[in-house]
N, C-alpha and C. Protein backbone atom coordinates (compact mmCIF):
# COMPACT_ATOMS: atom_id res chain seq x y z
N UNK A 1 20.49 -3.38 -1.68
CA UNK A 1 19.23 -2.71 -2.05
C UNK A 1 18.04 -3.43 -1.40
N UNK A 2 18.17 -4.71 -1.36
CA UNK A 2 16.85 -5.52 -1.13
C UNK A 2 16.77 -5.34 0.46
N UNK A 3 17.72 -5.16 1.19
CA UNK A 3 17.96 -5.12 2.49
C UNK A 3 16.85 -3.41 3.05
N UNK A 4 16.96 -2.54 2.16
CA UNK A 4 16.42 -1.36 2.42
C UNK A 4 14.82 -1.42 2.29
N UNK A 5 14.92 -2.28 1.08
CA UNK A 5 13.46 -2.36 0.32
C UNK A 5 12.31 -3.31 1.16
N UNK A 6 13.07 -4.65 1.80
CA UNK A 6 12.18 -5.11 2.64
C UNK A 6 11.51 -4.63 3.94
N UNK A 7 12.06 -3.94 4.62
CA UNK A 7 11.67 -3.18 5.67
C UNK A 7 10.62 -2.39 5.69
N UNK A 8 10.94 -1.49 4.21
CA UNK A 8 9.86 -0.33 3.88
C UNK A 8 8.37 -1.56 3.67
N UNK A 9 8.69 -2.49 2.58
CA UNK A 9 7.38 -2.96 2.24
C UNK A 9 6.89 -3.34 3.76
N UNK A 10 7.69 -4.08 4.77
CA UNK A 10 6.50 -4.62 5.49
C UNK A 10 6.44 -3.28 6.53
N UNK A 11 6.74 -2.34 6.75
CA UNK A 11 6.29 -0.97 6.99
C UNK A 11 4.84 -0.37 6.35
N UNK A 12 5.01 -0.73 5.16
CA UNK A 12 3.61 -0.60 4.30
C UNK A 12 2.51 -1.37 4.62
N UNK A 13 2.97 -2.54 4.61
CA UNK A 13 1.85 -3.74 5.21
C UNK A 13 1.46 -3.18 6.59
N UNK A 14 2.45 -3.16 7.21
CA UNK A 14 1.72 -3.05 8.77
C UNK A 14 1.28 -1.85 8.60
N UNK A 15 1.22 -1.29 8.49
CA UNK A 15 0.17 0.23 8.40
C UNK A 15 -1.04 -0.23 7.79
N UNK A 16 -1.09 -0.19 6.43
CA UNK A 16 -2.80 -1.22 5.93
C UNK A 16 -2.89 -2.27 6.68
N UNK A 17 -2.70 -2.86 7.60
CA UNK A 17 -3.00 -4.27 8.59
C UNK A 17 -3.66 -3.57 9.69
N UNK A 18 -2.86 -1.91 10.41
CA UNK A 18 -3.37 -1.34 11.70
C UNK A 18 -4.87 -0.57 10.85
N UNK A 19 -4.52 -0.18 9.68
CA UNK A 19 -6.04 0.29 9.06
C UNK A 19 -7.12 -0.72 9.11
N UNK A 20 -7.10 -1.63 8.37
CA UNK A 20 -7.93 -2.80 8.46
C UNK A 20 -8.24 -3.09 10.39
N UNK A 21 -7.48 -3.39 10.87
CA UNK A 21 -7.62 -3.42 11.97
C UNK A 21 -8.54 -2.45 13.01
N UNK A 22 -8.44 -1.16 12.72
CA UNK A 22 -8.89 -0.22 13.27
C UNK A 22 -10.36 -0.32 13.10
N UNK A 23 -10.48 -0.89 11.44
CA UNK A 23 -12.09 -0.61 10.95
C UNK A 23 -12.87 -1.79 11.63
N UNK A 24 -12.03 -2.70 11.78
CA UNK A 24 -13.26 -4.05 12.24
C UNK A 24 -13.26 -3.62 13.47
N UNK A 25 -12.33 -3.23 14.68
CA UNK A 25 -12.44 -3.18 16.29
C UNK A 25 -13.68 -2.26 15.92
N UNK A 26 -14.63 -2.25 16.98
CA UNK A 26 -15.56 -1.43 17.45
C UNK A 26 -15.10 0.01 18.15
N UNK A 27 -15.54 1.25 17.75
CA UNK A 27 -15.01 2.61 18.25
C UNK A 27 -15.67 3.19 19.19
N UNK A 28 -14.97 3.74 19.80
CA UNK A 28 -15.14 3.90 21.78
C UNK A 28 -15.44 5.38 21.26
């Protein structure tokens, strides 16, 4: 189970990390 479950969470993270990310870069 934990094997399935870790993937998704840092799937989750990196998506809110490319959000956060998106907002500080400056937009072209």
């Amino acid at each position: 189970m934990q094997h399935k479950t870790i993937p998704l969470v840092a799937l989750v993270v990196l998506e809110e990390l490319e959000e956060v990310v998106f907002l500080i870069l400056p937009h072209h």
